[in-house]
N, C-alpha and C. Protein backbone atom coordinates (compact mmCIF):
# COMPACT_ATOMS: atom_id res chain seq x y z
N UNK A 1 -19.66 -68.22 -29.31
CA UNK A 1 -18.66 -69.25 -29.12
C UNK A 1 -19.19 -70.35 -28.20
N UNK A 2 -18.36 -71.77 -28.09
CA UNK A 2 -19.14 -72.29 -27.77
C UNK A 2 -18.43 -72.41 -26.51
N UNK A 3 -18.57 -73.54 -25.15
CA UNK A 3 -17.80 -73.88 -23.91
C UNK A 3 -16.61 -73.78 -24.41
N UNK A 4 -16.81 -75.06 -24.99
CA UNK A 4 -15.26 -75.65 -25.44
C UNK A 4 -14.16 -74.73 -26.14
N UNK A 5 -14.82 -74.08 -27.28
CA UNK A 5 -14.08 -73.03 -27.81
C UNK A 5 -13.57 -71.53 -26.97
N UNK A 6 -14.00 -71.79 -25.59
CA UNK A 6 -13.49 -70.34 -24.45
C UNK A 6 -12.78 -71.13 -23.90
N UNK A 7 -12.59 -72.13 -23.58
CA UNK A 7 -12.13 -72.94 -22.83
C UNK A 7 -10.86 -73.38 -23.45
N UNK A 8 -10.83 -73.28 -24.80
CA UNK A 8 -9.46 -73.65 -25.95
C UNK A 8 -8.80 -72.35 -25.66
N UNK A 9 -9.79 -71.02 -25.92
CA UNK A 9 -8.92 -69.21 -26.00
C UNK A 9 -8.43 -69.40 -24.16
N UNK A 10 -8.95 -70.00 -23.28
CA UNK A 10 -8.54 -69.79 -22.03
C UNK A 10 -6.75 -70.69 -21.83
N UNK A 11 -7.22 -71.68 -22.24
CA UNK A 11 -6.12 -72.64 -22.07
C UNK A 11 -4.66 -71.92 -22.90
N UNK A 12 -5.30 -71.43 -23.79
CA UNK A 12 -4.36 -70.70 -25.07
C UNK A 12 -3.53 -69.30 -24.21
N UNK A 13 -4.12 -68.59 -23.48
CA UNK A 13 -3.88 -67.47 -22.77
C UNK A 13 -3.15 -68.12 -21.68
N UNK A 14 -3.41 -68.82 -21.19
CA UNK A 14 -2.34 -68.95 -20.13
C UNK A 14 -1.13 -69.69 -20.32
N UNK A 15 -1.26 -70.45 -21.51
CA UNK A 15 0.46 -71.21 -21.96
C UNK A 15 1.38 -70.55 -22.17
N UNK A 16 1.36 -68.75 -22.40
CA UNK A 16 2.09 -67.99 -22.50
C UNK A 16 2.97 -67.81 -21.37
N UNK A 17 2.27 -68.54 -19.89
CA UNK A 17 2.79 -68.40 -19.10
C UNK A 17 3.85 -69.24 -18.42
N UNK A 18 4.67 -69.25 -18.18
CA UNK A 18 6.00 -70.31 -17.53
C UNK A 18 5.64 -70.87 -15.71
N UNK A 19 5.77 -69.80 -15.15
CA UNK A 19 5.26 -70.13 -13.98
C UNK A 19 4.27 -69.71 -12.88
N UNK A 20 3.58 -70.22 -11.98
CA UNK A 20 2.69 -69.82 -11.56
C UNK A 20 2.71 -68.27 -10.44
N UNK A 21 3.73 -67.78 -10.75
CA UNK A 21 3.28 -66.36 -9.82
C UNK A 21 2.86 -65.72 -11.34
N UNK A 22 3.57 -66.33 -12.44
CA UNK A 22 2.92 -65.01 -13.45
C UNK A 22 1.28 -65.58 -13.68
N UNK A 23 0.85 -66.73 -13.30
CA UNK A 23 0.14 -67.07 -13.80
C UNK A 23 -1.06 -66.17 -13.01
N UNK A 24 -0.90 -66.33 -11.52
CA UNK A 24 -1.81 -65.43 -10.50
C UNK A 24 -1.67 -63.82 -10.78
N UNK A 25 -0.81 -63.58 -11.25
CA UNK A 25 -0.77 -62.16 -11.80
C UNK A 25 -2.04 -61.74 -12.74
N UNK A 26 -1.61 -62.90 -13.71
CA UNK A 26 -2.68 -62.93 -15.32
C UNK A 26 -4.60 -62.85 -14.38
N UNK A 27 -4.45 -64.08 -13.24
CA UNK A 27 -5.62 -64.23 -12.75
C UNK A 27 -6.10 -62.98 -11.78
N UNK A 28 -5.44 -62.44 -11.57
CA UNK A 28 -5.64 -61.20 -10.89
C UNK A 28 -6.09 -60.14 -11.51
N UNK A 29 -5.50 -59.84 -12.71
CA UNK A 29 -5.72 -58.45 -13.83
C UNK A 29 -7.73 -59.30 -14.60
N UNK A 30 -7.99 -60.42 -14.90
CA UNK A 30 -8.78 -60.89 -14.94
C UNK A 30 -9.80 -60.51 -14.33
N UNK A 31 -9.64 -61.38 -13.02
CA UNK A 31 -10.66 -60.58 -12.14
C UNK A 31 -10.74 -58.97 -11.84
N UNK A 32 -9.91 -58.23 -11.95
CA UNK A 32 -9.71 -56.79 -11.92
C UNK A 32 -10.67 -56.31 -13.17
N UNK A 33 -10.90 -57.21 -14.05
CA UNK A 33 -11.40 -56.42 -15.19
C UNK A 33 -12.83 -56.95 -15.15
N UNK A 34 -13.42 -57.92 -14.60
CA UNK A 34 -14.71 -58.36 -14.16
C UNK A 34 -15.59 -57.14 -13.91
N UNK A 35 -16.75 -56.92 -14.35
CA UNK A 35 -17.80 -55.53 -14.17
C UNK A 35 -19.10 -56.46 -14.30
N UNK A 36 -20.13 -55.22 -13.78
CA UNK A 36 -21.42 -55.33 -13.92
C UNK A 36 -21.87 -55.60 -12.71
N UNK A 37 -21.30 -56.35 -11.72
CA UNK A 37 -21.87 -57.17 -10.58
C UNK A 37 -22.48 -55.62 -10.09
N UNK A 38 -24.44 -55.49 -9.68
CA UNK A 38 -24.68 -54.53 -9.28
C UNK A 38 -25.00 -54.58 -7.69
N UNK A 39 -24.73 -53.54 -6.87
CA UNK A 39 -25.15 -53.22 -5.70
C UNK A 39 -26.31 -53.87 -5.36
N UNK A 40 -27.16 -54.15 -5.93
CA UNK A 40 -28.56 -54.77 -5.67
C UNK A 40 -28.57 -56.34 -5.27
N UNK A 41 -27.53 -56.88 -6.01
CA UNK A 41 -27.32 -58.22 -6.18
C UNK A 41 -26.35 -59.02 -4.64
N UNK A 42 -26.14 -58.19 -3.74
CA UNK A 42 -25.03 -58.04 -2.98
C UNK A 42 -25.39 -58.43 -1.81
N UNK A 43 -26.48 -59.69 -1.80
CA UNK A 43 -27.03 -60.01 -0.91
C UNK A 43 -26.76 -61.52 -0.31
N UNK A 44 -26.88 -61.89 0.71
CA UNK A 44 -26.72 -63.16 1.32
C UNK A 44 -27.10 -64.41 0.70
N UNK A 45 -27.45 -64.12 -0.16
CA UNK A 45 -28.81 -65.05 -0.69
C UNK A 45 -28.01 -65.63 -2.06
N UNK A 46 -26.69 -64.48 -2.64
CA UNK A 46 -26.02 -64.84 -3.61
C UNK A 46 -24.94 -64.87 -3.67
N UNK A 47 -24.80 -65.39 -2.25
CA UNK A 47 -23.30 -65.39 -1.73
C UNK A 47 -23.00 -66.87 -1.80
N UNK A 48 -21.95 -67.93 -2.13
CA UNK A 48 -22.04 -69.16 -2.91
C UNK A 48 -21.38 -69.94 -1.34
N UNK A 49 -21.64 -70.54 -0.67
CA UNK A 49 -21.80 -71.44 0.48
C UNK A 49 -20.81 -72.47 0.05
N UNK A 50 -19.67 -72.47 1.25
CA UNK A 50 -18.53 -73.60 0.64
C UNK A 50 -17.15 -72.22 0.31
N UNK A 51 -17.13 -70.87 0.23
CA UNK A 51 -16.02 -70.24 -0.72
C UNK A 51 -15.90 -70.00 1.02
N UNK A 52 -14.71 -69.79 1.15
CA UNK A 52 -14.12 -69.32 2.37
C UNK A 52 -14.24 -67.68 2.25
N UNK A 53 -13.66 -66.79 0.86
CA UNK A 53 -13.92 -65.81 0.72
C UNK A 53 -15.36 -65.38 0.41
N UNK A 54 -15.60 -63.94 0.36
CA UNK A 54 -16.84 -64.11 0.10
C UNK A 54 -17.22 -63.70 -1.52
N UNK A 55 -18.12 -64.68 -2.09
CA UNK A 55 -18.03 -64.39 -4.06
C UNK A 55 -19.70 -64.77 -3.98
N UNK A 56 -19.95 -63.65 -4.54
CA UNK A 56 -21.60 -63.32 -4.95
C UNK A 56 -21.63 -63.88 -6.07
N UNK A 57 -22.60 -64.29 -6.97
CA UNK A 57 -23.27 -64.88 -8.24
C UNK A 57 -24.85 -64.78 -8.29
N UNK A 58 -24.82 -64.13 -9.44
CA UNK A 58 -26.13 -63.73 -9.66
C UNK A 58 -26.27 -64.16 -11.24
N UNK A 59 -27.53 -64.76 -11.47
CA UNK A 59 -27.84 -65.39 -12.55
C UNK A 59 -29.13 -65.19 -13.22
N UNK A 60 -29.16 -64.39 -14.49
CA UNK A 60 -30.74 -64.41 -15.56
C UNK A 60 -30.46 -65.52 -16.73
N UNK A 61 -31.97 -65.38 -16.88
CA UNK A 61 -31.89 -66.09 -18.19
C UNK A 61 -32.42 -65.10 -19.36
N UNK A 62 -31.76 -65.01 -20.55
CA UNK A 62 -32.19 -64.03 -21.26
C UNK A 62 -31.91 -65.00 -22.68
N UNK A 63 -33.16 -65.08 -23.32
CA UNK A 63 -33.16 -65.52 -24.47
C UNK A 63 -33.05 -66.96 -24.63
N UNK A 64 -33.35 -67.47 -23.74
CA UNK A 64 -33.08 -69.47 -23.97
C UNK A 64 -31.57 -69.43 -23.39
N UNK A 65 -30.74 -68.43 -22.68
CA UNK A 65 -28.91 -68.22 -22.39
C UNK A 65 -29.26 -68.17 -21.25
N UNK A 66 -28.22 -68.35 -19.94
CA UNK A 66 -28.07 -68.42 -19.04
C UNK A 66 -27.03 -67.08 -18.86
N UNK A 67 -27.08 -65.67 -17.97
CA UNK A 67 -26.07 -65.04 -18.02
C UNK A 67 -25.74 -64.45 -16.38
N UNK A 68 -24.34 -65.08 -16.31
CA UNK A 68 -24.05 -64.93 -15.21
C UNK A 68 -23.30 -63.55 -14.70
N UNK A 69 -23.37 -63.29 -13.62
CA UNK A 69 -22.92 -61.95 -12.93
C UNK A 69 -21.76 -61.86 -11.73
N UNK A 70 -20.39 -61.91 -11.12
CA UNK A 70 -20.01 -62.39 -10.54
C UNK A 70 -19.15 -61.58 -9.48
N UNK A 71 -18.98 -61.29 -7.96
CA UNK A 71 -17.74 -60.36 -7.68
C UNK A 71 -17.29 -60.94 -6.66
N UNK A 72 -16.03 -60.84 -6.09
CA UNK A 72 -15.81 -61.21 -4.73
C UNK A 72 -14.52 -60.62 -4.50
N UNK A 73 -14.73 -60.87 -2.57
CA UNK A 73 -13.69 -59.99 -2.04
C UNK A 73 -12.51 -60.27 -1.74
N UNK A 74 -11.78 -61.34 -2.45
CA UNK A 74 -10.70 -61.73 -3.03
C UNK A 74 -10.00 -61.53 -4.47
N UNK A 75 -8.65 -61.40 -4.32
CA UNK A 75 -8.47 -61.14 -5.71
C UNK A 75 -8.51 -61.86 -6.37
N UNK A 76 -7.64 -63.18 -5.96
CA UNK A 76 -7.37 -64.11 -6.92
C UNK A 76 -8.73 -65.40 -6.87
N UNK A 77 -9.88 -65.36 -5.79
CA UNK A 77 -10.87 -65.96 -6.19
C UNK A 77 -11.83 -65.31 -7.27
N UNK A 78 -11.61 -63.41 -7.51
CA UNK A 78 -12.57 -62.90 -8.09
C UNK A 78 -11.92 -63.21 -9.69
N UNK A 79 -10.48 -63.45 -9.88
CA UNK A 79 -10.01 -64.10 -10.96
C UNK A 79 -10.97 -65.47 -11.59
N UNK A 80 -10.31 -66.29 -10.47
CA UNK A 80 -11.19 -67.93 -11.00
C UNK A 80 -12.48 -67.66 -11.10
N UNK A 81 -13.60 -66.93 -10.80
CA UNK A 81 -14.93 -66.81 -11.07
C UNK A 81 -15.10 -66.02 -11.86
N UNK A 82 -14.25 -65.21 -12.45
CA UNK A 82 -14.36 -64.40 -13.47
C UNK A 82 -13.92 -65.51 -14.90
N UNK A 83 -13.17 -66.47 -14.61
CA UNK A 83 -13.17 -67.63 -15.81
C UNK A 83 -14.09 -68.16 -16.12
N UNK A 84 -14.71 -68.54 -14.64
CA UNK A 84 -16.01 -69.64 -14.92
C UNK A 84 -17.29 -68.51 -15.40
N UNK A 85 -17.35 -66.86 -15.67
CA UNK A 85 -18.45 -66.43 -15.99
C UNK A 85 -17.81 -66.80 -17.32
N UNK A 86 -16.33 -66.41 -17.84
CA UNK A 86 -16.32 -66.18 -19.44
C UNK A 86 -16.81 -67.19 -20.07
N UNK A 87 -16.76 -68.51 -19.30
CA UNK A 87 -16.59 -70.21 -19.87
C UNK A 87 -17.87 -70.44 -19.85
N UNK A 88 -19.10 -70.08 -19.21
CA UNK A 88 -20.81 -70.38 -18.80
C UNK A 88 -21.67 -69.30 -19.39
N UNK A 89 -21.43 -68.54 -19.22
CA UNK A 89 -21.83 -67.25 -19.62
C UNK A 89 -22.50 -67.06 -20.96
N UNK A 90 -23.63 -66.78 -20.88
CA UNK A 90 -24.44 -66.82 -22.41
C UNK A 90 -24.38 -68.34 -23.13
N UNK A 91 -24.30 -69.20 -22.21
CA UNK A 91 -24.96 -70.48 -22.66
C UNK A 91 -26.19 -71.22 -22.25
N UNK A 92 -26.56 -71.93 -23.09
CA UNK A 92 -27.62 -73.03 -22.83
C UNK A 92 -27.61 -73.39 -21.61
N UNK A 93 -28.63 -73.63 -20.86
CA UNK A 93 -28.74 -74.74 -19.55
C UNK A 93 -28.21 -75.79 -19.47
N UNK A 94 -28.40 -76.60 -20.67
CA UNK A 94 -27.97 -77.87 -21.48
C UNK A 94 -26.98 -77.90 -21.33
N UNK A 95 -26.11 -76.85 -21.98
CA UNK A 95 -24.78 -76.79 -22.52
C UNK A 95 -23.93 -76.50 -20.81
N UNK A 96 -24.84 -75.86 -20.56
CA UNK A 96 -23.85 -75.53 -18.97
C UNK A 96 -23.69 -77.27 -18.31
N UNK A 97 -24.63 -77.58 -17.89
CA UNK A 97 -25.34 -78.44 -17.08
C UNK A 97 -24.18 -79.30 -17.94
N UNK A 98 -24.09 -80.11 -19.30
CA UNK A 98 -23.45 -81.07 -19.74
C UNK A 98 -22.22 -80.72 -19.63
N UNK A 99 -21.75 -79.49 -19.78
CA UNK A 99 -19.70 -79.18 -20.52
C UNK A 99 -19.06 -80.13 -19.36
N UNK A 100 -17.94 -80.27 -19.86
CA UNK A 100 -16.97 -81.04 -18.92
C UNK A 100 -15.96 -79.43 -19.15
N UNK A 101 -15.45 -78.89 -17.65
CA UNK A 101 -14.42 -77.68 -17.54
C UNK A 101 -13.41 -78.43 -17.29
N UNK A 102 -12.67 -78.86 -18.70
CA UNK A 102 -11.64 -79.60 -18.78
C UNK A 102 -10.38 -78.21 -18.97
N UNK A 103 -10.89 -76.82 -18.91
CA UNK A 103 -9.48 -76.10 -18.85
C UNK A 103 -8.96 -75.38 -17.30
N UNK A 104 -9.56 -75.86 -16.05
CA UNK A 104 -8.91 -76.01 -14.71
C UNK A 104 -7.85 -77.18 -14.83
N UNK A 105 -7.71 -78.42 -15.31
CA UNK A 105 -6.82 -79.40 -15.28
C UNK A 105 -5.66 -78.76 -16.05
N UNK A 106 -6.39 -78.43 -17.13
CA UNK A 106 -5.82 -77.94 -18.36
C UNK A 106 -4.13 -76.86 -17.86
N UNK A 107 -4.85 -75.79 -17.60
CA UNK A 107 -4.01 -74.47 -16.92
C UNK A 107 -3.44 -74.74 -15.51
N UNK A 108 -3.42 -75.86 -15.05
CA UNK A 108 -2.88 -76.52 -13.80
C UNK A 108 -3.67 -75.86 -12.69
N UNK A 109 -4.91 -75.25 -12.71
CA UNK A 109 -5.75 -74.02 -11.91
C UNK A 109 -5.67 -75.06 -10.48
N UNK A 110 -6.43 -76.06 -10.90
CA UNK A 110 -6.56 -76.91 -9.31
C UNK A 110 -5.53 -77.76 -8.51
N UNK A 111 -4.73 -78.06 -9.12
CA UNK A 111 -3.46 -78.32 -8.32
C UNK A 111 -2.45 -77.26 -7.64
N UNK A 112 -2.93 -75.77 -8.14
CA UNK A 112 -2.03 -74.73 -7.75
C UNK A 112 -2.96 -73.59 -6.42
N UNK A 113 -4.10 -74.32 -6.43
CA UNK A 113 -4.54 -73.51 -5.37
C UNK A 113 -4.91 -73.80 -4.20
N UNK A 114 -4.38 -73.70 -3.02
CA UNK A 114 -5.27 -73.98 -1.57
C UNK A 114 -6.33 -74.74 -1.39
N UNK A 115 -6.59 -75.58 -0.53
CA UNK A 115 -7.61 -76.65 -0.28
C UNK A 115 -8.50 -75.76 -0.38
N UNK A 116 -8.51 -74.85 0.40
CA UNK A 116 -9.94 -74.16 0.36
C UNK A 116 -10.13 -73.46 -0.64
N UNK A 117 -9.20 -72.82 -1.67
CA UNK A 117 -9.92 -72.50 -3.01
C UNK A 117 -10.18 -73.34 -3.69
N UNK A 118 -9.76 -74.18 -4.07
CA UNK A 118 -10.16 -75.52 -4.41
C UNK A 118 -11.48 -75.72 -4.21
N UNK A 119 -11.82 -75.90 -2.82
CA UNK A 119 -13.46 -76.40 -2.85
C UNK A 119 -14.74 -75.07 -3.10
N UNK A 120 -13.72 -73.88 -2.46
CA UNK A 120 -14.52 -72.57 -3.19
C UNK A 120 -14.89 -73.23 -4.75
N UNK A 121 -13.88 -73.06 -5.72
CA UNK A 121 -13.92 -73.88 -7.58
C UNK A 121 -14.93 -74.30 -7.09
N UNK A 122 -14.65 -75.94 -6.62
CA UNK A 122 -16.33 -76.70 -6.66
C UNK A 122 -17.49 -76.12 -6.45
N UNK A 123 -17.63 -75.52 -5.94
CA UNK A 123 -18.63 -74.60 -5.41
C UNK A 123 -19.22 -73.89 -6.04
N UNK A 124 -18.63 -72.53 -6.74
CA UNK A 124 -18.81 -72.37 -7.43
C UNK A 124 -19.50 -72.66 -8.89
N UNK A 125 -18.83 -73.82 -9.42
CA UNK A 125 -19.25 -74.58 -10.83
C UNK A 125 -20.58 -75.24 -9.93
N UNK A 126 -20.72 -75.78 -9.18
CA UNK A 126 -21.85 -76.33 -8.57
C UNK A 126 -23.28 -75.55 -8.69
N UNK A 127 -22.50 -73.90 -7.89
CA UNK A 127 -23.99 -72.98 -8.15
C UNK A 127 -24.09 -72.83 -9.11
N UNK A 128 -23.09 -72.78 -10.10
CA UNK A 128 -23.67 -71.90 -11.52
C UNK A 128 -24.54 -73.53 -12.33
N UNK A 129 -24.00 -74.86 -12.22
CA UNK A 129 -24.70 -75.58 -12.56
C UNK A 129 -26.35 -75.81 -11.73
N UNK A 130 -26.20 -75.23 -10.61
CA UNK A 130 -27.84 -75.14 -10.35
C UNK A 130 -28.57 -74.00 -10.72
N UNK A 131 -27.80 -73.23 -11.13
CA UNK A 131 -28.98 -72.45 -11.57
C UNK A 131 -29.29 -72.54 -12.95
N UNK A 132 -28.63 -73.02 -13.98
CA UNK A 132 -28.76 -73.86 -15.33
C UNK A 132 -29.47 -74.71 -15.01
N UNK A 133 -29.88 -75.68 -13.87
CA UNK A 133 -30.65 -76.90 -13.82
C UNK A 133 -32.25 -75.88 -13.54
N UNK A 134 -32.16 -74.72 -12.87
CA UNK A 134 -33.32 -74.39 -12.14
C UNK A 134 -34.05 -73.61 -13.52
N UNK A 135 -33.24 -73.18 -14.78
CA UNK A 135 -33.65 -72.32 -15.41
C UNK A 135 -34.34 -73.51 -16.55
N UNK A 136 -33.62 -74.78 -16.71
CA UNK A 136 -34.26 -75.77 -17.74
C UNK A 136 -35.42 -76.24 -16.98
N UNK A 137 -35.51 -76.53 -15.80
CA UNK A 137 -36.92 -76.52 -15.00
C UNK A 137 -37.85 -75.43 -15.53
N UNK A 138 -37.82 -74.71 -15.28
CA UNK A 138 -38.41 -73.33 -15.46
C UNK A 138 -38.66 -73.40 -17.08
N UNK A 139 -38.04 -73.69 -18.01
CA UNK A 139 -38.30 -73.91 -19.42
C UNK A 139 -39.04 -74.65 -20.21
N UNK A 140 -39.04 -75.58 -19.18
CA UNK A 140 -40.21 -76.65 -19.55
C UNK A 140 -39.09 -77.76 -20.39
């Protein structure tokens, strides 16, 4: 699938919703269902600078794809980074690096959360776009 098309199933999943406590609910069971992030990865080094909470990201490239890894010790931030793996996740560098994440406006995500999750978000999309920039380096 492509950005845009997770980003349509994302936007699609949350219109079911009316208001925003159900919506943090939905983002909660989300992140609850997030796996893989391994013990190894759990280091300072992939801890994303700017999140008030603390949210690790760990990133390979496998196959010309970018695949991201994600956990943190919040619920409802381990939600929103659990979007941005479904939405980045097994794409192009290209494709990361260019998408516009037009489904945070979309799902009202950034007007409904705290200044400081808010700039956590930025942050976030920031690292995962550098390490898409570091892996098309690396690609030649």
């Amino acid at each position: 699938m492509t950005i845009n098309e997770i980003q349509d199933e994302i936007v699609e999943d949350f219109s079911v919703f009316d208001d925003w406590m159900d919506k943090y609910t939905y983002l909660i069971e989300i992140g609850n269902a997030l796996e893989g992030y391994k013990d190894e990865w759990r280091l300072d080094q992939n801890l994303i600078e700017g999140c008030q909470s603390r949210v690790w990201l760990h990133a390979e490239l496998e196959d010309g794809k970018v695949v991201y890894s994600a956990d943190s010790d919040a619920i409802i931030v381990k939600g929103i980074v659990a979007l941005l793996v479904k939405a980045l996740s097994e794409q192009t560098p290209d494709d990361i690096i260019n998408c516009d994440l037009s489904f945070i406006e979309k799902i009202g995500l950034k007007e409904n959360l705290s200044p400081t999750r808010s700039n956590g978000l930025v942050s976030m999309v920031k690292q995962m776009r550098l390490y898409a920039m570091a892996f098309k380096a690396k690609m030649g």
